[in-house]
Protein backbone atom coordinates (compact mmCIF):
# COMPACT_ATOMS: atom_id res chain seq x y z
CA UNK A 1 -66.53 18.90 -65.27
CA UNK A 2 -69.70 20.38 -67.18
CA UNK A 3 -72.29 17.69 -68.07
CA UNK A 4 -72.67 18.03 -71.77
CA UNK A 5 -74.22 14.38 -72.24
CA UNK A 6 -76.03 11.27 -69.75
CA UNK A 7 -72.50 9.83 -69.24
CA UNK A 8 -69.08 10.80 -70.25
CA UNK A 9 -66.30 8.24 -69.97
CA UNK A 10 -63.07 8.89 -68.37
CA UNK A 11 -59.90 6.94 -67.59
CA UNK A 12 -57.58 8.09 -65.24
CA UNK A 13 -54.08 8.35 -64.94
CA UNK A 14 -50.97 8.89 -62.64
CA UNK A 15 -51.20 8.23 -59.01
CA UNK A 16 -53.02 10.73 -58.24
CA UNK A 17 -55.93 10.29 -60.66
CA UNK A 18 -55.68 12.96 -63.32
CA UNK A 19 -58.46 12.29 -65.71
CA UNK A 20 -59.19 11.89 -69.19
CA UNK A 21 -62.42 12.08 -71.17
CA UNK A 22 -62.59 8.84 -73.85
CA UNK A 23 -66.16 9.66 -74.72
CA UNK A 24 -69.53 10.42 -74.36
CA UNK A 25 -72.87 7.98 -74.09
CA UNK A 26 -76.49 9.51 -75.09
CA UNK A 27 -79.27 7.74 -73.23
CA UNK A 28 -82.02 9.38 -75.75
CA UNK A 29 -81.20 7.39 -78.56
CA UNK A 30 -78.58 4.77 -77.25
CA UNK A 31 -75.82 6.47 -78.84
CA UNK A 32 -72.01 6.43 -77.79
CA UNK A 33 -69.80 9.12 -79.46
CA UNK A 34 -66.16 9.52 -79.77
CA UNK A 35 -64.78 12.06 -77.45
CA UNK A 36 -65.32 15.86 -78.60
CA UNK A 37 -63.27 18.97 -76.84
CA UNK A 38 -63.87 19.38 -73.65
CA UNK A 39 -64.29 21.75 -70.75
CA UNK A 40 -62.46 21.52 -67.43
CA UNK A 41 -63.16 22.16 -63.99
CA UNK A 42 -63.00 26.29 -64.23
CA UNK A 43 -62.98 26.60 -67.65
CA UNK A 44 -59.88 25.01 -68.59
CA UNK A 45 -59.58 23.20 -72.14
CA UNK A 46 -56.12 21.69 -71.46
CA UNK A 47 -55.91 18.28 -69.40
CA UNK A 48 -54.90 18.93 -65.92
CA UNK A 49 -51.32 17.71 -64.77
CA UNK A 50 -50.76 13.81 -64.36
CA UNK A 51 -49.27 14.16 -60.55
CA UNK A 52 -49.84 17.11 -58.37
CA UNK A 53 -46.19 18.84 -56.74
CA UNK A 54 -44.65 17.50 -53.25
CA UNK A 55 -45.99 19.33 -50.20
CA UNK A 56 -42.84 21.13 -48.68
CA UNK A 57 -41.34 20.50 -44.85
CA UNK A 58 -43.78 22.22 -42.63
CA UNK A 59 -47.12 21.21 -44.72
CA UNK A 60 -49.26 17.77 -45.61
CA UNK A 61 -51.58 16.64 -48.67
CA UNK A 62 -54.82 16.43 -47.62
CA UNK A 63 -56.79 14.42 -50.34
CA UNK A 64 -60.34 15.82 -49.70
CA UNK A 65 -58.50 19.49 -50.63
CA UNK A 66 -56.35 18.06 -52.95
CA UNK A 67 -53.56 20.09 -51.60
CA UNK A 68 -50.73 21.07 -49.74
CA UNK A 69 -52.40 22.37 -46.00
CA UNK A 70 -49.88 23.50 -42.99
CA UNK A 71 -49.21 21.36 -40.31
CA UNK A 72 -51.01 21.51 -37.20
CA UNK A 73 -49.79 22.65 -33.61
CA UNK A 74 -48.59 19.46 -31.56
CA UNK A 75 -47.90 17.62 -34.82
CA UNK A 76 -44.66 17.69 -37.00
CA UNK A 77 -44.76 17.63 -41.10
CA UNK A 78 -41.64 16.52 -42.57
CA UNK A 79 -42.50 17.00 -46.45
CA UNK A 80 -43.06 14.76 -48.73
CA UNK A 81 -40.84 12.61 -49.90
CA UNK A 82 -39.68 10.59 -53.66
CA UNK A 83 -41.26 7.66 -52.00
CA UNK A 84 -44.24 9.09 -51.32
CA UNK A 85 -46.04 11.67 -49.50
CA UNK A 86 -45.90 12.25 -45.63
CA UNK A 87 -48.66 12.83 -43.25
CA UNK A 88 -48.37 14.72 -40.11
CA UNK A 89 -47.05 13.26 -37.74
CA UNK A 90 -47.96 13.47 -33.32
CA UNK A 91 -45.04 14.68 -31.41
CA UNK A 92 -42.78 11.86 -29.45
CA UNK A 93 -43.27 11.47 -25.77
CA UNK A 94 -41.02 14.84 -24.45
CA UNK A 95 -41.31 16.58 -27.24
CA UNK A 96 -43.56 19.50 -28.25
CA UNK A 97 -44.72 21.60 -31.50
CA UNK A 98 -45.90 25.17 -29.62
CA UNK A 99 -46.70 26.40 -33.44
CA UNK A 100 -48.22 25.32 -36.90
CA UNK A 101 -46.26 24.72 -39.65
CA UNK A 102 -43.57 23.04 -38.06
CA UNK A 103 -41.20 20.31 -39.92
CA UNK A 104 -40.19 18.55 -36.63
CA UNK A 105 -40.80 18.52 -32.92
CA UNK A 106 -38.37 20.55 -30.18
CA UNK A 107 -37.34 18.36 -27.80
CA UNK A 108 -38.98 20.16 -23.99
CA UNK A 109 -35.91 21.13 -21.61
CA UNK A 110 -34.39 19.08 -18.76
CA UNK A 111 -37.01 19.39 -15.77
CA UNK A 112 -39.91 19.89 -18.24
CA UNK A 113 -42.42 17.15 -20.21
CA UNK A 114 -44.65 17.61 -22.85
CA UNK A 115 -48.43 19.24 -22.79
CA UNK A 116 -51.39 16.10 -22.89
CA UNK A 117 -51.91 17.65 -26.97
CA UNK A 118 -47.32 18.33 -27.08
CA UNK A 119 -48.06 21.89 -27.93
CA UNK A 120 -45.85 23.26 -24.99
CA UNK A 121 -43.57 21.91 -22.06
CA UNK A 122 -44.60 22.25 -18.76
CA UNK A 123 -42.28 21.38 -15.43
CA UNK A 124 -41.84 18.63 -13.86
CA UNK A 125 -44.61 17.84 -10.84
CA UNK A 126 -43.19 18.26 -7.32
CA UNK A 127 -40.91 15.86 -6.46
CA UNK A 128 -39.78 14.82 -9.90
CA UNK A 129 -38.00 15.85 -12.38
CA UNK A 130 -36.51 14.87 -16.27
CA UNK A 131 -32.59 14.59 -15.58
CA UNK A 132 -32.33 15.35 -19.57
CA UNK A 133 -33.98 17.04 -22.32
CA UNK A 134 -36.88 14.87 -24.59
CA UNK A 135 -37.19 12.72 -21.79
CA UNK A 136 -40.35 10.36 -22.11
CA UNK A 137 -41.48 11.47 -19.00
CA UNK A 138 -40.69 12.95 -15.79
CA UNK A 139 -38.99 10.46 -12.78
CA UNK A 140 -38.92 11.17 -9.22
CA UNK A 141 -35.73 12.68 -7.87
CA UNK A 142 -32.75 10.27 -6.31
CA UNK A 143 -32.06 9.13 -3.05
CA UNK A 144 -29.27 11.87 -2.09
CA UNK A 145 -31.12 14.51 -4.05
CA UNK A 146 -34.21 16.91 -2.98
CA UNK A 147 -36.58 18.51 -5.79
CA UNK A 148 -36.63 22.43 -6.57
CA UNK A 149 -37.73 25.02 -8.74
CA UNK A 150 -35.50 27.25 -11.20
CA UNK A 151 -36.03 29.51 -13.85
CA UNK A 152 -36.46 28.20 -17.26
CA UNK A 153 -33.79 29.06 -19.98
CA UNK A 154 -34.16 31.66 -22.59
CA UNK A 155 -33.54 28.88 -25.21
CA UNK A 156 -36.01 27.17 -23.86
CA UNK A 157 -38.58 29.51 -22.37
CA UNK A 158 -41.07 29.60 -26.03
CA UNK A 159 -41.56 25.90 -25.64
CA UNK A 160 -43.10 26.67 -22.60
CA UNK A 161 -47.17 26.16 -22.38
CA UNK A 162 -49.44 28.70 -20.82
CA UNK A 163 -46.57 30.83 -20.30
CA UNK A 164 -44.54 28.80 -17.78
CA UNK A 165 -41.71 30.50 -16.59
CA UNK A 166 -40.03 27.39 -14.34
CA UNK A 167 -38.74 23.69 -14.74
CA UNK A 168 -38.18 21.08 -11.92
CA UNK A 169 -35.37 20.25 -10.95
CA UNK A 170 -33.52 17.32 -8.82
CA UNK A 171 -30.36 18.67 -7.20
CA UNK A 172 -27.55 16.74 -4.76
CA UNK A 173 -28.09 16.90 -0.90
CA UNK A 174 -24.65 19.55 0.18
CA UNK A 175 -22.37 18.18 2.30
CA UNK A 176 -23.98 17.69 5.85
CA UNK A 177 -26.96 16.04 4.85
CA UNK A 178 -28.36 13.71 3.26
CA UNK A 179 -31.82 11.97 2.04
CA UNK A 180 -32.80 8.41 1.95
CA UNK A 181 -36.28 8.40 0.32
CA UNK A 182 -37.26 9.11 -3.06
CA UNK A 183 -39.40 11.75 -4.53
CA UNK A 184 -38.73 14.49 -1.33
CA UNK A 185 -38.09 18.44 -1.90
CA UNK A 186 -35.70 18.95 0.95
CA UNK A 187 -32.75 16.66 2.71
CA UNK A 188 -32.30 15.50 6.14
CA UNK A 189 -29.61 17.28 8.37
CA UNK A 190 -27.32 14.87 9.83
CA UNK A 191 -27.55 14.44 13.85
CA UNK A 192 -25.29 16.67 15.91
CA UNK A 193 -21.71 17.41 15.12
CA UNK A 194 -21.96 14.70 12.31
CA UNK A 195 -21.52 15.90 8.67
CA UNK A 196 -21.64 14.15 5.43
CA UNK A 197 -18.81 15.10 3.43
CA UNK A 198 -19.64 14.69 0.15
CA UNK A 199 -22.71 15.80 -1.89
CA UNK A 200 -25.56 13.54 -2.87
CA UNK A 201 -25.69 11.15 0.44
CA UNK A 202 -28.83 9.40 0.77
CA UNK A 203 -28.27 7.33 4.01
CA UNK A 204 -27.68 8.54 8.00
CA UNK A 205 -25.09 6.26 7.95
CA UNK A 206 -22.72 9.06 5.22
CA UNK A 207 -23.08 10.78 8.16
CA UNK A 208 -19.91 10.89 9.83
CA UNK A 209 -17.98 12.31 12.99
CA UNK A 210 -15.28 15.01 11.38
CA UNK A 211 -11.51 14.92 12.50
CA UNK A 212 -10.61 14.98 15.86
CA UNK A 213 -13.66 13.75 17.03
CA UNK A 214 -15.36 10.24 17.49
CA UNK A 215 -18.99 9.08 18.02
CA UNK A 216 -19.51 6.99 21.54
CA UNK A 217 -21.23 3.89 21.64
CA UNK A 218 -25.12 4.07 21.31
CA UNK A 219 -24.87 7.95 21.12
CA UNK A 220 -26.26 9.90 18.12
CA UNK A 221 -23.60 13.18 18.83
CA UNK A 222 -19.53 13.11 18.08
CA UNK A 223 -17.39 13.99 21.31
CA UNK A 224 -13.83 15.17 21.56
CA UNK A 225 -10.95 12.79 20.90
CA UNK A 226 -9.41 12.35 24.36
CA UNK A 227 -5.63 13.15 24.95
CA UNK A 228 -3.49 10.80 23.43
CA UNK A 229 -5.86 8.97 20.79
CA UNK A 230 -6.00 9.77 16.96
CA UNK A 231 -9.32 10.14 15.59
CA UNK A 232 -9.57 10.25 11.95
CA UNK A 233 -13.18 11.38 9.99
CA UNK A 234 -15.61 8.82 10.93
CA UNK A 235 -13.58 7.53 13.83
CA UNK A 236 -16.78 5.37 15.61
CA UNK A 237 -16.98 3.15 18.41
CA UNK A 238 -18.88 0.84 16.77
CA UNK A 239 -15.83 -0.06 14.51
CA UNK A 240 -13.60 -0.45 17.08
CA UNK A 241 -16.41 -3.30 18.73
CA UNK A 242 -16.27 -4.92 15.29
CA UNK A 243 -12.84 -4.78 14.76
CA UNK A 244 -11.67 -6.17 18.11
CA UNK A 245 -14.40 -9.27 17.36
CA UNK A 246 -12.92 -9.36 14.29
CA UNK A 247 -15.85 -8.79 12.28
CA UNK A 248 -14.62 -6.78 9.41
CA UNK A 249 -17.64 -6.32 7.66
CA UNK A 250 -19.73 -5.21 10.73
CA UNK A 251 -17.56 -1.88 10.18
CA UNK A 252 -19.23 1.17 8.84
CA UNK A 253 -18.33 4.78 7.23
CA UNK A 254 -14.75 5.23 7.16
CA UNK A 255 -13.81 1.97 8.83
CA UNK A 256 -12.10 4.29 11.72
CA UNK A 257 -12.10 4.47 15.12
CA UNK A 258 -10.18 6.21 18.19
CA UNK A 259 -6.87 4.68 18.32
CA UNK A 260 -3.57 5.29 19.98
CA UNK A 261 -0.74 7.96 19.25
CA UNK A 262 2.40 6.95 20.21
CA UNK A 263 3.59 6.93 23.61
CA UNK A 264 0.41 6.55 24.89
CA UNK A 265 -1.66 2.98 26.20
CA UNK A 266 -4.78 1.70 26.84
CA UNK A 267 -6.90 -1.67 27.32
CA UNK A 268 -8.82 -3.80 25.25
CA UNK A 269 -11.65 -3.83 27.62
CA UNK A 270 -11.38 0.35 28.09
CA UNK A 271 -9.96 1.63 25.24
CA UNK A 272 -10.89 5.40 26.14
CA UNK A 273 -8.94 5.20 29.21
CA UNK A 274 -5.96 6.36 27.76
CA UNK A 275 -2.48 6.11 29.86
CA UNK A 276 0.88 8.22 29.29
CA UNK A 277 4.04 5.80 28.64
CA UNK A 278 7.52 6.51 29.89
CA UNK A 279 8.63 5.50 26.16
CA UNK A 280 7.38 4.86 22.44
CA UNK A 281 9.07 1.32 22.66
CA UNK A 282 6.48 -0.21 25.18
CA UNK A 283 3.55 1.75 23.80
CA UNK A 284 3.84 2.15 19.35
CA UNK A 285 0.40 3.38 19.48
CA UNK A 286 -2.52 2.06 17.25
CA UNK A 287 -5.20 0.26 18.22
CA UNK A 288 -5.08 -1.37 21.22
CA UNK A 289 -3.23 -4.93 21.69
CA UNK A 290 -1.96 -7.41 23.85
CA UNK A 291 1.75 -6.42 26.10
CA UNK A 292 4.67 -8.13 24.03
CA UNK A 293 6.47 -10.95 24.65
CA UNK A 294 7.94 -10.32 28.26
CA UNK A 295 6.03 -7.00 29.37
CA UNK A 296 3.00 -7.12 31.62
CA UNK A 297 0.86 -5.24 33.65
CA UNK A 298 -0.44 -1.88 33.01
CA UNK A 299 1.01 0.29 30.43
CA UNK A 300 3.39 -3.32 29.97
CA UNK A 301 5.25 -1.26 32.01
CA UNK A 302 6.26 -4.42 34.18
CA UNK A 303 8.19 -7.54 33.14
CA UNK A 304 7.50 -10.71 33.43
CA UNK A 305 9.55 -13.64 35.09
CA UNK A 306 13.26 -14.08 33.87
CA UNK A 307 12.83 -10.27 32.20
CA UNK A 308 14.43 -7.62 33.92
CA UNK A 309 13.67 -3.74 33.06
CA UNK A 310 16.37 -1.77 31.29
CA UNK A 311 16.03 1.95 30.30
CA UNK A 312 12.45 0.96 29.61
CA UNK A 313 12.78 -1.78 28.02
CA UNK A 314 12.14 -5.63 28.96
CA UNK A 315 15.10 -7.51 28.26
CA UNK A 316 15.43 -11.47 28.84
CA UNK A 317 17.33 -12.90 31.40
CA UNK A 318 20.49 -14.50 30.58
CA UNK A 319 21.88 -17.67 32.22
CA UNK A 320 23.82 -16.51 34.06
CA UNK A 321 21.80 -13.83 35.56
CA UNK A 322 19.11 -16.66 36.32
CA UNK A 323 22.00 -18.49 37.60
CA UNK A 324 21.81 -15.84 40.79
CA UNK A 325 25.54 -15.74 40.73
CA UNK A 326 25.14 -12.03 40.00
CA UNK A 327 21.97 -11.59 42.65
CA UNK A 328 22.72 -12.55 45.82
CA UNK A 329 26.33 -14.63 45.60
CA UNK A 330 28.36 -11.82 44.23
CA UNK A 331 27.22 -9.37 46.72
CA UNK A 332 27.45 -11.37 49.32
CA UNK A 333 30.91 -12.50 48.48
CA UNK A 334 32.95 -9.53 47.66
CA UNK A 335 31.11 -7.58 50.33
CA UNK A 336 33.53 -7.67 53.11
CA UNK A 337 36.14 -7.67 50.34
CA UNK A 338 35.28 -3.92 49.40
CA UNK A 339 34.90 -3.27 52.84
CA UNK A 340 38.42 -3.69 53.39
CA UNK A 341 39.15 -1.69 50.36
CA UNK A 342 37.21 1.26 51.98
CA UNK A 343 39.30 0.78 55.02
CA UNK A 344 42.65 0.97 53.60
CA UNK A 345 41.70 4.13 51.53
CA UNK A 346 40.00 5.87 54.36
CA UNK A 347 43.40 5.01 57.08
CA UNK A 348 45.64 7.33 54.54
CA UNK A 349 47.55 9.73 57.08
CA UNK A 350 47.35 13.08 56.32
CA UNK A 351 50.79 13.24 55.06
CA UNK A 352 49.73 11.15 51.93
CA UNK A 353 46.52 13.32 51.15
CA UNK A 354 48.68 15.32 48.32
CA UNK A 355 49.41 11.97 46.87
CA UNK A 356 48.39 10.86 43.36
CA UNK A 357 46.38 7.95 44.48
CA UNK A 358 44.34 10.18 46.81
CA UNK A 359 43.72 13.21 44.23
CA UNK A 360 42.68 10.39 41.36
CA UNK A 361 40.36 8.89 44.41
CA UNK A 362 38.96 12.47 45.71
CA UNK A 363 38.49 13.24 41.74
CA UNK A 364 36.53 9.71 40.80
CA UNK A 365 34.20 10.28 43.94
CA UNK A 366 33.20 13.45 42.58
CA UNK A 367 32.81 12.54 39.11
CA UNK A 368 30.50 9.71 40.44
CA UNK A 369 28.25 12.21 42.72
CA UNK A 370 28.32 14.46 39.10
CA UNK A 371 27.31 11.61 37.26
CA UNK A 372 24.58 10.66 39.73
CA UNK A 373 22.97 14.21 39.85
CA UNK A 374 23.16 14.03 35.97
CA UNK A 375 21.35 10.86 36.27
CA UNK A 376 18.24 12.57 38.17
CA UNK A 377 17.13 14.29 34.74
CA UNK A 378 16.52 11.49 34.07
CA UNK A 379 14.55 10.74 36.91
CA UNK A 380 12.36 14.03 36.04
CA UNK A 381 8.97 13.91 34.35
CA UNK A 382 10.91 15.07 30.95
CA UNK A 383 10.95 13.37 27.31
CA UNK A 384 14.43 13.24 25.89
CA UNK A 385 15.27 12.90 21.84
CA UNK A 386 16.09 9.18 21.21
CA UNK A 387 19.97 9.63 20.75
CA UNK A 388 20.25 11.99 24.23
CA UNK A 389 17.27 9.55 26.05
CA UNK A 390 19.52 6.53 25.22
CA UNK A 391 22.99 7.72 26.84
CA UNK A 392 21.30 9.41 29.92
CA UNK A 393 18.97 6.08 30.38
CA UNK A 394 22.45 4.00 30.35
CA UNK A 395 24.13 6.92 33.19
CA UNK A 396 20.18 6.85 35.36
CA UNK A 397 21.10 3.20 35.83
CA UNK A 398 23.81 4.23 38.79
CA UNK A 399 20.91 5.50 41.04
CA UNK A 400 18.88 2.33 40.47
CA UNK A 401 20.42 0.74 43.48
CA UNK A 402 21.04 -2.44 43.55
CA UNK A 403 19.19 -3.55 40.08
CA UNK A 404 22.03 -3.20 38.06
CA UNK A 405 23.00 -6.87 39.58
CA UNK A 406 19.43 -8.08 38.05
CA UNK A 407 17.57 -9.34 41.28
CA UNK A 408 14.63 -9.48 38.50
CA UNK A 409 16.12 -12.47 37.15
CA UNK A 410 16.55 -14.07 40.81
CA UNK A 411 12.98 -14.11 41.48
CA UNK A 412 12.62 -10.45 42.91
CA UNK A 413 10.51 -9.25 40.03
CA UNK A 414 7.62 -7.14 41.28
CA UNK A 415 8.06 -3.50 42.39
CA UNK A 416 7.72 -3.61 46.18
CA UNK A 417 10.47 -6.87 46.33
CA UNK A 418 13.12 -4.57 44.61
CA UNK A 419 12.01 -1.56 46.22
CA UNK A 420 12.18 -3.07 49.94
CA UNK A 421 16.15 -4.62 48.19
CA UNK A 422 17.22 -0.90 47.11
CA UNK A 423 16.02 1.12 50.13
CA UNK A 424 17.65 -1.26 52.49
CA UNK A 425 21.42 -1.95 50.42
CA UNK A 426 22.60 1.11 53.11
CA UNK A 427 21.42 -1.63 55.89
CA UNK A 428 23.03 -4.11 54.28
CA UNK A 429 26.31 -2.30 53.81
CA UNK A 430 26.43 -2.06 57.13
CA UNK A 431 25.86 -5.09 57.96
CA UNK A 432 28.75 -5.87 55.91
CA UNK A 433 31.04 -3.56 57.80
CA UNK A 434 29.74 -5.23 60.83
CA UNK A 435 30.72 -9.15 60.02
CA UNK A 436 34.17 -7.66 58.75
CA UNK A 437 34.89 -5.91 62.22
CA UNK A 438 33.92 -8.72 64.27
CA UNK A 439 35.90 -11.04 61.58
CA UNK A 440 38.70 -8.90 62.64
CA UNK A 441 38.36 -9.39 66.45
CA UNK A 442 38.37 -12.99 65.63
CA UNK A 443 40.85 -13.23 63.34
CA UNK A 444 43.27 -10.74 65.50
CA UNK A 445 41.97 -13.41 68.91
CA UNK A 446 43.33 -16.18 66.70
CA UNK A 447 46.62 -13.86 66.36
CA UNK A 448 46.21 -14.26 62.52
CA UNK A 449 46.54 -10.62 62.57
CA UNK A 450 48.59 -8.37 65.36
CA UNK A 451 45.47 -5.60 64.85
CA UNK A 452 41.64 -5.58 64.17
CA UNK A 453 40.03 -2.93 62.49
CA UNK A 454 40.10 0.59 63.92
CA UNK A 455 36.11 1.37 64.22
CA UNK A 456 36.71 4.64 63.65
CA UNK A 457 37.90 4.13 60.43
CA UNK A 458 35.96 1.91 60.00
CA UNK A 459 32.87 3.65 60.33
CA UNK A 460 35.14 6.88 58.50
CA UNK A 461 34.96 4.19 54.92
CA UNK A 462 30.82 3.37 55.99
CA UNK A 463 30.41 7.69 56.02
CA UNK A 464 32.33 7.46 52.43
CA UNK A 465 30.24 5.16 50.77
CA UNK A 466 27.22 6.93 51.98
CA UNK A 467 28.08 9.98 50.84
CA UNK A 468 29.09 8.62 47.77
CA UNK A 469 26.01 7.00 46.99
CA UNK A 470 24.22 9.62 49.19
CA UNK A 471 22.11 11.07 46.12
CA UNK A 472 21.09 7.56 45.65
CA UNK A 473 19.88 6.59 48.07
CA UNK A 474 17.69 9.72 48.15
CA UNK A 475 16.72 8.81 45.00
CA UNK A 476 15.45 5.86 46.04
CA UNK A 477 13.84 6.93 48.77
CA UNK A 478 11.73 9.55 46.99
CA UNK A 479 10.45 7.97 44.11
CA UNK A 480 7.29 6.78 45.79
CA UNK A 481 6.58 10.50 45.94
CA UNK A 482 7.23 11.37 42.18
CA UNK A 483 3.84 10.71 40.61
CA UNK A 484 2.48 11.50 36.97
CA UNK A 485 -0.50 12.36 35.36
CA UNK A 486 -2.35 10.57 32.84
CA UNK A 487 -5.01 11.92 30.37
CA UNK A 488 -7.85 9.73 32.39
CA UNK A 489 -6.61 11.82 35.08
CA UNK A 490 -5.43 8.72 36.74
CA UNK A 491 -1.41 9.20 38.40
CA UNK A 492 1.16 6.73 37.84
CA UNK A 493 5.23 6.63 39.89
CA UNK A 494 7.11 7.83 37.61
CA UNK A 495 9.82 4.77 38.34
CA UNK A 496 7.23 2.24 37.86
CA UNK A 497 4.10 3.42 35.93
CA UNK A 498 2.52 -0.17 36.30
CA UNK A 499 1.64 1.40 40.23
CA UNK A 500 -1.13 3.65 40.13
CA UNK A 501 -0.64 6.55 43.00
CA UNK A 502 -3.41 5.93 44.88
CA UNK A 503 -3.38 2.43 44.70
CA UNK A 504 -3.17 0.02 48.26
CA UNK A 505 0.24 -0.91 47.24
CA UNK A 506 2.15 2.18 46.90
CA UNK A 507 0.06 3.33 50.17
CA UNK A 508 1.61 0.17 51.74
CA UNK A 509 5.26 0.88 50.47
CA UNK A 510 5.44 4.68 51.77
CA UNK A 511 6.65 3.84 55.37
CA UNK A 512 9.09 2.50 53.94
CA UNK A 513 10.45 5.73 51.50
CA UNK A 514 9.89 8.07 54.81
């Protein structure tokens, strides 16, 4: 205002202190005046406006001006509002204001964090990153994850201070690798043939042995699965240690380890040494476990006492098997009996060879010799389907000598007892034809009988059960010679896999076959 006088009174009104001259007070002669018109500030007579207008979104009031200025860069000016007016306002952690006049702060992209004054973003230092956009501030990347660089969007890129073309970013470890510290801008390659299979692993123990392979005790590299186990992703020794202690928890990665298909063996204390079954019954597969109830020895390929071996399996002896009324009495009872029955066939004249009786006799000793060759497949290193392997097991019993009687349940229950039995029933045949020819010398001295026994018929019915049983008895004889192989390159007889091939006691048994 002009000074027309020593003092002019105002009084002011309105929130923002529009004034109002009341009057005026002369100092010369201690006057006070009632209020004349006045002039304003630039020459206006009319009283200025009681409240100035709001300051819009983008601009503040700044009192000293007395007006509406625009907001400055790194601050955000929402407008006034009916309560009141706003000041600016700094930008929130992870947020920025690149320009002036701006209503509100842009949040700074994923990877990024505000400028010191939040007039730009700028990336991430190495090694960390913001996982999301207006993030407070920048973290360092994940266990599993490695830092990098990538190209800012085009959204994003005029948030960027000093013209910044890049943000940080924290991405997953691939599959094969992994990374157990934090804050690192590349991952660790797993040892070997070992892979992670996932993304994001951040120990050495994601890192597993794939399929088909296995990782040996104290070894950092996967091997091979050997012939006849199953080794599933992860498959480690370790487990298998834990597992057989039963300790659970001890058990890593993928809980596997190496075990067993079916068909195939091996022991507790060797479980890599794998053996080949002769059937899925004795060996189920899995991991490796104590023989069954009445199997033993290697493979459980052997039975135990009062178990006798049939078609593979190890059934229990019955009572009257343990009895030995089958193994020796039987046998030693009816053998002259069928001695004589040999002799009266073999003393048909050759008149009576047309006969019935000797065609059905000619035709049942040939069936048996079929059914005995038959019964050497068998025999053979071959797998059969169950329903065919069941009926030809059941026929392979007639060239199993004299075990279909069950010696096993008389005592004789390891291999070389009823081998030494079945390679010497010929002997004892004879010596059956033997007591029942000098039975007939007695018995015809004693003139019980007019005539003993002719020996050439005699020994005609001996020829006729040997050749009857001739293939046998060959049988018999050669299966010390019929070996297998098993996938630890070990050799097993094929009649009794329990025996290894180069073991003392088949060594000690071969005499004997020659």
């Amino acid at each position: 205002l002009e000074r027309i006088s020593d003092y002019e009174v105002f009084s002011a009104h309105g929130p923002y202190l529009s004034f109002t001259s009341v009057a005026r007070y002369f100092v010369s002669n201690d006057s006070l005046v009632e209020l004349a018109p006045i002039t304003y500030n630039g020459g206006r007579v009319s009283r200025p406006p009681d409240q100035e207008p709001d300051c819009l979104p983008g601009t503040y009031y700044v009192t000293l001006a007395r007006s509406c200025v625009q907001c400055q860069p790194g601050f955000e000016c929402r407008g006034d509002q009916p309560g009141g007016r706003i000041a600016q306002l700094a930008c929130p952690l992870g947020f920025a204001a690149p320009n002036s006049s701006m209503s509100a702060c842009l949040p700074c992209p994923a990877g990024t964090n505000a400028s010191a004054d939040a007039t730009g973003c700028i990336a991430c230092p190495e090694g960390q990153s913001a996982s999301k956009s207006g993030s407070p501030q920048c973290q360092p990347c994940a266990t599993g994850e490695f830092w990098r660089l990538e190209p800012v969007s085009n959204e994003s890129a005029n948030l960027m201070a000093d013209g910044g073309t890049m943000v940080s970013f924290c991405q997953r470890c691939a599959a094969g690798q992994y990374q157990d510290l934090e804050g690192q801008t590349e991952c660790k390659a797993c040892q070997g043939r070992r892979e992670t299979f996932a993304s994001g692993s951040s120990s050495s123990s994601d890192c597993l042995c794939p399929d088909n392979t296995y990782l040996p005790l104290n070894q950092d590299d996967c091997v091979d699965c050997p012939e006849g186990l199953e080794c599933k992703l992860g498959s480690d020794m370790e487990n298998y240690y834990a597992y057989s202690r039963g300790d659970v928890a001890a058990m890593t990665g993928t809980d596997e380890f190496p075990k067993l298909q079916e068909r195939y063996w091996s022991s507790a204390d060797r479980p890599l040494s794998v053996f080949l079954c002769r059937s899925a019954e004795q060996c189920p597969g899995g991991p490796p476990v104590p023989c069954d109830f009445g199997q033993t020895g290697l493979m459980c390929a052997a039975c135990g006492e009062n178990f006798y071996l049939d078609v593979g399996k190890c059934q229990q002896c019955s009572s009257l098997e343990t009895s030995k009324a089958l193994f020796p009495i039987i046998p030693c009872t009816l053998g002259p009996s069928i001695v004589i029955v040999f002799y009266i066939i073999s003393k048909t004249p050759v008149q009576r060879w047309s006969a019935p009786r000797s065609g059905i006799t000619i035709v049942g000793a040939l069936l048996f010799n079929h059914f005995q060759i038959l019964a050497l497949l068998f025999q053979c290193d071959l797998f059969f389907p169950p329903a065919l392997g069941g009926s030809w097991g059941e026929i392979s019993v007639i060239n199993n000598g004299l075990s279909i009687l069950r010696p096993a349940c008389a005592g004789i229950n390891t291999f070389a007892e009823l081998y030494y039995i079945n390679v010497a029933w010929p002997i004892m045949i004879m010596f059956f034809f033997g007591v029942t020819y000098l039975a007939s010398i007695l018995v015809n001295k004693m003139r019980i009988l007019a005539q003993k026994m002719d020996p050439d018929f005699l020994f005609s019915a001996y020829g006729s059960i040997m050749e009857a049983f001739f293939v046998g008895i060959c049988t018999q004889s050669l299966t010390l010679f019929q070996c297998y192989e098993h996938p630890n390159k070990l050799q097993s007889l094929r009649v009794a896999p329990e025996i290894l091939c180069d073991s003392a006691e088949r060594e000690g048994l071969l005499a004997v076959g020659i």
